[in-house]
C-alpha atoms as a PDB file:
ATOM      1  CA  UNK A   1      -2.481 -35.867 -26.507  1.00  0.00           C
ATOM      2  CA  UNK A   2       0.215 -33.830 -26.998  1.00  0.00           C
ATOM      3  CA  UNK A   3       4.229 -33.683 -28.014  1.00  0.00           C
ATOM      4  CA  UNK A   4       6.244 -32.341 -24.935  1.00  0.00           C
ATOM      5  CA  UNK A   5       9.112 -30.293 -25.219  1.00  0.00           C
ATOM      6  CA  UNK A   6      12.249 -31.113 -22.667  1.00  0.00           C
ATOM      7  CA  UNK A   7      16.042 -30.502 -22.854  1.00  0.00           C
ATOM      8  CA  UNK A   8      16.565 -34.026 -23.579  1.00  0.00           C
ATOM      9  CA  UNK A   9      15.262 -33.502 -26.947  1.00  0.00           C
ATOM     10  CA  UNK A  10      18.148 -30.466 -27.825  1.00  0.00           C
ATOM     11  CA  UNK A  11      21.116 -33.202 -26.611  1.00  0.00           C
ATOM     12  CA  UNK A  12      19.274 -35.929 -28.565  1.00  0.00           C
ATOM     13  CA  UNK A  13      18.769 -33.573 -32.039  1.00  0.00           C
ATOM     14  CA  UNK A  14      22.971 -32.343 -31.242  1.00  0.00           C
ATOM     15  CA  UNK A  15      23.442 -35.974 -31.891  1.00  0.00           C
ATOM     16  CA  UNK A  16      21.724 -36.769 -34.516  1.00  0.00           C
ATOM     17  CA  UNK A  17      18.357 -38.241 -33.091  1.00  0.00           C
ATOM     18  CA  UNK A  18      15.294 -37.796 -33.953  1.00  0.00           C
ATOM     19  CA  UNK A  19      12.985 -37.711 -30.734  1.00  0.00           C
ATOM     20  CA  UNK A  20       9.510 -37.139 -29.919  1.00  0.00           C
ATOM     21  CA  UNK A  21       7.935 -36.878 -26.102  1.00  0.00           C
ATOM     22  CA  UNK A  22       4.447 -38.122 -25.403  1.00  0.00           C
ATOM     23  CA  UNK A  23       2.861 -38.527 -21.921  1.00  0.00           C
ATOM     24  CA  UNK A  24       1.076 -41.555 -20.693  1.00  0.00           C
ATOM     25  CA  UNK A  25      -1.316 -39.287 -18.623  1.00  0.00           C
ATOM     26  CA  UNK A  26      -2.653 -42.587 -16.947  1.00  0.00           C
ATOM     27  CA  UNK A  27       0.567 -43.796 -15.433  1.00  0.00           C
ATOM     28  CA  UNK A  28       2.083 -40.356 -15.410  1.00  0.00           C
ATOM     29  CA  UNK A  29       4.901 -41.425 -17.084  1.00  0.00           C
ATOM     30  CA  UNK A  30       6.254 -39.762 -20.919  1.00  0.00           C
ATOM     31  CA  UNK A  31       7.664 -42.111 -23.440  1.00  0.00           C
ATOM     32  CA  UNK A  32      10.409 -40.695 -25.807  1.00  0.00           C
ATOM     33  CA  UNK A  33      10.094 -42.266 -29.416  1.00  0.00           C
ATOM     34  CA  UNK A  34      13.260 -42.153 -31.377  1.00  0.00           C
ATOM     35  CA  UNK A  35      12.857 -42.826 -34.909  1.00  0.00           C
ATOM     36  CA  UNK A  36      16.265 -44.961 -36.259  1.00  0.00           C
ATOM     37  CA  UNK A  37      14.896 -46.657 -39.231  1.00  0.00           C
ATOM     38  CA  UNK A  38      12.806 -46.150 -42.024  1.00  0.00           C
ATOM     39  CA  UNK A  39      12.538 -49.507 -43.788  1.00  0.00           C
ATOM     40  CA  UNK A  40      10.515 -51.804 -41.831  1.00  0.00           C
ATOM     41  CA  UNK A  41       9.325 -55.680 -42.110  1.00  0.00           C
ATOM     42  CA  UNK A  42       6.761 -57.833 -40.378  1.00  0.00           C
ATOM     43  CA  UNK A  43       9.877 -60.094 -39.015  1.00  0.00           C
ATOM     44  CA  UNK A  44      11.327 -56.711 -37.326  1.00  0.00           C
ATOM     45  CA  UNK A  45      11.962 -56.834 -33.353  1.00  0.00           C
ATOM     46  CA  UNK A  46      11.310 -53.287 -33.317  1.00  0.00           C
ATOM     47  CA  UNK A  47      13.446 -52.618 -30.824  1.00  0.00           C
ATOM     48  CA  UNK A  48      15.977 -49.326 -30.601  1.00  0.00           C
ATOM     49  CA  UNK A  49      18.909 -50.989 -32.079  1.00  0.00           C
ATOM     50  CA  UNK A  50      22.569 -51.666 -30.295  1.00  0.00           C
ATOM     51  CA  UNK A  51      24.355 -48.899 -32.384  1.00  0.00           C
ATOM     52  CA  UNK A  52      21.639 -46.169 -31.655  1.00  0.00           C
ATOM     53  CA  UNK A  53      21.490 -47.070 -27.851  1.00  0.00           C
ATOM     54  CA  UNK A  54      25.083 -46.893 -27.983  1.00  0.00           C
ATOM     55  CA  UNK A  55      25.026 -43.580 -29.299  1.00  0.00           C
ATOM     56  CA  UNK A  56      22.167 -42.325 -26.942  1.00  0.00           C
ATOM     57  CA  UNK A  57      24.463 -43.829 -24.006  1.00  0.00           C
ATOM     58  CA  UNK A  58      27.688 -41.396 -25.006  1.00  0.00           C
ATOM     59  CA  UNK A  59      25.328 -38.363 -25.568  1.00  0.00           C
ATOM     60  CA  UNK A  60      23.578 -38.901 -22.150  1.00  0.00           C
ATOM     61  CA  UNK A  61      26.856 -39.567 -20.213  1.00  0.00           C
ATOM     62  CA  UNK A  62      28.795 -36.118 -21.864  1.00  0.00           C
ATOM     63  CA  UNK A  63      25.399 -34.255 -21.038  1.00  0.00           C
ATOM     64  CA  UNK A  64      25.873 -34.950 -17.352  1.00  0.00           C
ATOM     65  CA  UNK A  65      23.185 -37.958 -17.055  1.00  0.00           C
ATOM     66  CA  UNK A  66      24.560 -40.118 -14.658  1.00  0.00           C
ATOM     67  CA  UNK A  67      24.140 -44.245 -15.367  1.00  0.00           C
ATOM     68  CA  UNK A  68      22.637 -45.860 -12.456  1.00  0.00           C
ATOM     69  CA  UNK A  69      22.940 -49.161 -14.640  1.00  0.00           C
ATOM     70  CA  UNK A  70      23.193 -50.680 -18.002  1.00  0.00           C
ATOM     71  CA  UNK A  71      19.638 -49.020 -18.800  1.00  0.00           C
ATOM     72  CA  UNK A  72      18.708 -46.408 -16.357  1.00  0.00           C
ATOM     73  CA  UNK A  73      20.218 -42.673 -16.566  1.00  0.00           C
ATOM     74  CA  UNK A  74      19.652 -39.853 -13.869  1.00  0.00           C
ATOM     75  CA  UNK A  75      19.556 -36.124 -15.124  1.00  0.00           C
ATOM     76  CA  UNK A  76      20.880 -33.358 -13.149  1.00  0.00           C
ATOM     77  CA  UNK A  77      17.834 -32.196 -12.080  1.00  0.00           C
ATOM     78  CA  UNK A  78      16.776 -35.747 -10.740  1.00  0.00           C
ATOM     79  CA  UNK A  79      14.690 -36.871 -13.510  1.00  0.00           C
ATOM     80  CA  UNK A  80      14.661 -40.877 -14.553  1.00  0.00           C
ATOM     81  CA  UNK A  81      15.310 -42.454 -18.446  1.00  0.00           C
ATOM     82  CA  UNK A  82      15.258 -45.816 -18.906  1.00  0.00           C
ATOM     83  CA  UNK A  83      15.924 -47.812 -22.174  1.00  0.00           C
ATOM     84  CA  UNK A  84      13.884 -51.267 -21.683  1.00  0.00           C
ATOM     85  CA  UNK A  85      15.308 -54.386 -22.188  1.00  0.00           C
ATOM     86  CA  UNK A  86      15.402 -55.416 -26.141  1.00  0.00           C
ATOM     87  CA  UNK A  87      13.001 -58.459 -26.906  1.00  0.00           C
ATOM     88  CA  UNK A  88      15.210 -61.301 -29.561  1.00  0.00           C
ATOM     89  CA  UNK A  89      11.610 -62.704 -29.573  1.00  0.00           C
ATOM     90  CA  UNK A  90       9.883 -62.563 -32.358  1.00  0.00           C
ATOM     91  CA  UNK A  91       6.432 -63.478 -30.651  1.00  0.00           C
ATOM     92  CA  UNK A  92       6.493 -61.291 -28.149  1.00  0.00           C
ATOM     93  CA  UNK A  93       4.749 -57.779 -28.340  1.00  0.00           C
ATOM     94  CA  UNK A  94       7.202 -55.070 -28.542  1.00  0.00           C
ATOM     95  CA  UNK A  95       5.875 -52.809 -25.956  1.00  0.00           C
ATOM     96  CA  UNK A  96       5.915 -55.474 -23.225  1.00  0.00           C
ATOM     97  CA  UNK A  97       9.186 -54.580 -22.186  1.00  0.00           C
ATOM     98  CA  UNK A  98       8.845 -51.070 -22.184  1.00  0.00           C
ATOM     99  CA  UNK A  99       5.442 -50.968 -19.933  1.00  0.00           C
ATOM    100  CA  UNK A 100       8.184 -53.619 -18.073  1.00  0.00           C
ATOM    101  CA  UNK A 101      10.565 -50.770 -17.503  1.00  0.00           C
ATOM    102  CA  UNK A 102       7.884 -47.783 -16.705  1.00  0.00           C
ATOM    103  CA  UNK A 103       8.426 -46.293 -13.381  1.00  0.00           C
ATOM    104  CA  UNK A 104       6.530 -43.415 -11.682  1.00  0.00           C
ATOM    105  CA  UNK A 105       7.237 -40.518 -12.998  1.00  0.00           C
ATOM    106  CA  UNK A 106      10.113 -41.410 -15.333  1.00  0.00           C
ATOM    107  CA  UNK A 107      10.870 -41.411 -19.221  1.00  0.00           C
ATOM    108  CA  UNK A 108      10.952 -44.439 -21.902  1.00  0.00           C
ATOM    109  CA  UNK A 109      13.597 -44.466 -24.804  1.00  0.00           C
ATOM    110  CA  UNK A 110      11.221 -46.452 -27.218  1.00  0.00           C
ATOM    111  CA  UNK A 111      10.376 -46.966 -31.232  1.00  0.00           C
ATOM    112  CA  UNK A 112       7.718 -44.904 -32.719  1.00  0.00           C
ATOM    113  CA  UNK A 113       5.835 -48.354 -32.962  1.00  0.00           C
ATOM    114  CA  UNK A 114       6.193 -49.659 -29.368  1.00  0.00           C
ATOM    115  CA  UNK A 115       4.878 -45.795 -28.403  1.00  0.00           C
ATOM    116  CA  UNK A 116       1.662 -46.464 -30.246  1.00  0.00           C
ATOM    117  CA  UNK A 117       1.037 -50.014 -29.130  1.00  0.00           C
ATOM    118  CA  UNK A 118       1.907 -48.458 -25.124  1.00  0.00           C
ATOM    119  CA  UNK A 119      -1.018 -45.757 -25.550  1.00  0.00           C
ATOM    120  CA  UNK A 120      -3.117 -48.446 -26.489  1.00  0.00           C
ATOM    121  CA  UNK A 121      -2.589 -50.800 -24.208  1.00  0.00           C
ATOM    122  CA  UNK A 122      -2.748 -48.346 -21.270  1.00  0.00           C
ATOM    123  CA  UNK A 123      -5.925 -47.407 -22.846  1.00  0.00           C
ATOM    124  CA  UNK A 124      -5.427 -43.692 -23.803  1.00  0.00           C
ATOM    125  CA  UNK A 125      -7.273 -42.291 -26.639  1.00  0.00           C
ATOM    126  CA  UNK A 126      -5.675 -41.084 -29.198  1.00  0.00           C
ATOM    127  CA  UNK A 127      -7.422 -38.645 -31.540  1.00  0.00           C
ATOM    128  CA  UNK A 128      -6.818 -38.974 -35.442  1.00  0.00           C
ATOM    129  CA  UNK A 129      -5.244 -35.186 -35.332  1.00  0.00           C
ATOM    130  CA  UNK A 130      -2.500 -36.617 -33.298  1.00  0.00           C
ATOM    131  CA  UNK A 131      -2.038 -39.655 -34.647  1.00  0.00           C
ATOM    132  CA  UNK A 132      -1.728 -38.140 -37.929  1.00  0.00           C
ATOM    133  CA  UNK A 133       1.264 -35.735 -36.744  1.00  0.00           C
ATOM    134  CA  UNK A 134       2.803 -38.316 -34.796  1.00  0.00           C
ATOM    135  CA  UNK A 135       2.824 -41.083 -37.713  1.00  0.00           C
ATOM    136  CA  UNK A 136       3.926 -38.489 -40.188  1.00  0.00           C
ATOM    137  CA  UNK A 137       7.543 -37.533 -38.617  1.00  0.00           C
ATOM    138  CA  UNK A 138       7.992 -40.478 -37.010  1.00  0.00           C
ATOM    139  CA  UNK A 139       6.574 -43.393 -39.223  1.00  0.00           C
ATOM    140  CA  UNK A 140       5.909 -46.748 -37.500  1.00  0.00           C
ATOM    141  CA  UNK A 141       6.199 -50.342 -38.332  1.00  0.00           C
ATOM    142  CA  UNK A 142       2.014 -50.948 -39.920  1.00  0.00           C
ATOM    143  CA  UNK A 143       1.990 -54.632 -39.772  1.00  0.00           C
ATOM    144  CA  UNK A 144       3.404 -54.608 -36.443  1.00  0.00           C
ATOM    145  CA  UNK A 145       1.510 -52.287 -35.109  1.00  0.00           C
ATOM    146  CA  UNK A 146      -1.678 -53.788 -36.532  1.00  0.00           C
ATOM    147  CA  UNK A 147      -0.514 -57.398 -35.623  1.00  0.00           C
ATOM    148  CA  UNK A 148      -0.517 -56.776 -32.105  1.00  0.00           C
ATOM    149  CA  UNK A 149      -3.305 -54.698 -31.807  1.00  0.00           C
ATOM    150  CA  UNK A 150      -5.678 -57.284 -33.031  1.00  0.00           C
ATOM    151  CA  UNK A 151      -3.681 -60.086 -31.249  1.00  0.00           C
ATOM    152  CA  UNK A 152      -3.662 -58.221 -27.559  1.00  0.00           C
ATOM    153  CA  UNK A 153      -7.439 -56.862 -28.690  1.00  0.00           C
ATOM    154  CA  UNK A 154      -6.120 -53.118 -27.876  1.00  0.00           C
ATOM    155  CA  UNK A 155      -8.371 -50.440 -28.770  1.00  0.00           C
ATOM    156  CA  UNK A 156      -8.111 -48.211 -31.954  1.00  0.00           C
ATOM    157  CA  UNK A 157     -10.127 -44.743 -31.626  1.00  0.00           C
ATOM    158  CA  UNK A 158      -8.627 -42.934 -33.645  1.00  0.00           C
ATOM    159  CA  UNK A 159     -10.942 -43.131 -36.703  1.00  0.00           C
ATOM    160  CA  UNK A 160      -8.399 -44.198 -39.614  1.00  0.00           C
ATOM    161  CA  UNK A 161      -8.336 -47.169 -41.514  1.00  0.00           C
ATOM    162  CA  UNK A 162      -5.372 -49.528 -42.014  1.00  0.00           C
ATOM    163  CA  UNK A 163      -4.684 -48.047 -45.683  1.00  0.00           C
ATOM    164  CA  UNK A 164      -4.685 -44.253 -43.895  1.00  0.00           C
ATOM    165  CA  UNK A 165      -1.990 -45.098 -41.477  1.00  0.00           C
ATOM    166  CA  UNK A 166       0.318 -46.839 -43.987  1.00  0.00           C
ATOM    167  CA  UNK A 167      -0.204 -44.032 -46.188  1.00  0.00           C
ATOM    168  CA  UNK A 168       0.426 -41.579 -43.645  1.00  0.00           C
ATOM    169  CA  UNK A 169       3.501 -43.206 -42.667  1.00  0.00           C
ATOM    170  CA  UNK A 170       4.498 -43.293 -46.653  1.00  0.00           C
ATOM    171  CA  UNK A 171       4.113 -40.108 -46.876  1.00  0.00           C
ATOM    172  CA  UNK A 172       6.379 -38.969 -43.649  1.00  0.00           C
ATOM    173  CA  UNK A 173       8.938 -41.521 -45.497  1.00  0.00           C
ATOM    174  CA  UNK A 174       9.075 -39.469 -48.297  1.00  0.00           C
ATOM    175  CA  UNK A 175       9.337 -36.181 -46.570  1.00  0.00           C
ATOM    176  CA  UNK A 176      11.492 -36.781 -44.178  1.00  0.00           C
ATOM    177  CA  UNK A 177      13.836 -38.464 -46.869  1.00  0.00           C
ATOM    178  CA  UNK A 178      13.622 -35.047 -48.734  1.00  0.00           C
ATOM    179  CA  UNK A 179      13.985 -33.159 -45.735  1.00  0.00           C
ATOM    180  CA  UNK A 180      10.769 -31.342 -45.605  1.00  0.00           C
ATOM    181  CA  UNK A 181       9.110 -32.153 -42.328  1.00  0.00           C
ATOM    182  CA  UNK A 182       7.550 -28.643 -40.842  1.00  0.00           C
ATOM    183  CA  UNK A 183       8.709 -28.103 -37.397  1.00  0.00           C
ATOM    184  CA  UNK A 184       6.337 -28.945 -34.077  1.00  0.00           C
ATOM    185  CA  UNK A 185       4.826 -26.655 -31.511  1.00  0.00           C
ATOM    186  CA  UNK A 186       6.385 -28.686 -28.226  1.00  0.00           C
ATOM    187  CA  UNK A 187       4.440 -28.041 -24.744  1.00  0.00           C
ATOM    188  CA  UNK A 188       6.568 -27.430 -21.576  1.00  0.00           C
ATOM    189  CA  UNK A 189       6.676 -30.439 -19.582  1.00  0.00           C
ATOM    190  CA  UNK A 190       5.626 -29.309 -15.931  1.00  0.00           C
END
């Protein structure tokens, strides 16, 4: 696994938006975490919230995306970004309705946790190294993640224990809130 560099992510930083790209190499699709919160709950929908889809909207639209409907964008150069449909439910798993909205090819406005619990339920393997990097700038939702995993019986390889991913997470908090996250070595998208 790796973190994909695109110029979605240059509009999305220009706003204000922190964005990471990371490909679901079995459906060839990419999913584009945006971290928008950093004070989580176990009652959260974990969803990307009105006012930040809101924002992404009016970035998208003055970049030259073009809205093909209430969640679907078109890029210039023909490329597809969906947003999936929010869940209100607190039952439901979070990345339902963003392996709902993957299309061939195409990109997935999604939370840092719903990214995680996508790789896992496509079945990808995700090595600690990544993980690590990936839960350190853009810290997910623990009990969430860890609820659903169990509960859909999705498969954790990475090698780290509950208590090293909440501390990992803690630890991006606290960086990121002191504004001392190194930067990332993106790979081309091709």
């Amino acid at each position: 696994m790796t973190f994909y560099n695109h110029p979605i992510i240059k509009i999305l930083k220009a706003g204000g938006l922190d964005a990471l790209i990371l490909k679901v190499p079995s459906r060839h699709q990419y999913l584009i975490s945006l971290f928008d919160d950093d004070f989580y709950t176990q009652a959260d929908f974990d969803i990307i919230d009105g006012k930040t889809r809101s924002m992404l909207t009016a970035l998208l639209k003055k970049s030259g995306y073009k809205a093909k409907g209430s969640r679907h964008f078109l890029s210039e150069g023909g490329e597809n970004f969906f947003f999936a449909k929010p869940s209100h439910t607190l039952g439901c798993n979070p990345s339902d309705k963003v392996l709902e909205a993957f299309k061939e090819g195409s990109f997935i406005f999604c939370t840092p946790t719903q990214a995680l619990l996508v790789l896992m339920a496509c079945g990808e393997r995700v090595e600690a190294d990544f993980l690590q990097s990936f839960l350190y700038r853009h810290p997910v939702n623990v009990k969430k993640l860890l609820q659903w995993q169990r509960h859909d019986k999705l498969k954790w390889d990475s090698g780290l224990t509950e208590g090293e991913v909440q501390r990992i997470c803690d630890e991006g908090l606290k960086k990121r809130k002191a504004h001392e996250l190194e930067p990332l070595v993106l790979q081309k998208i091709e």
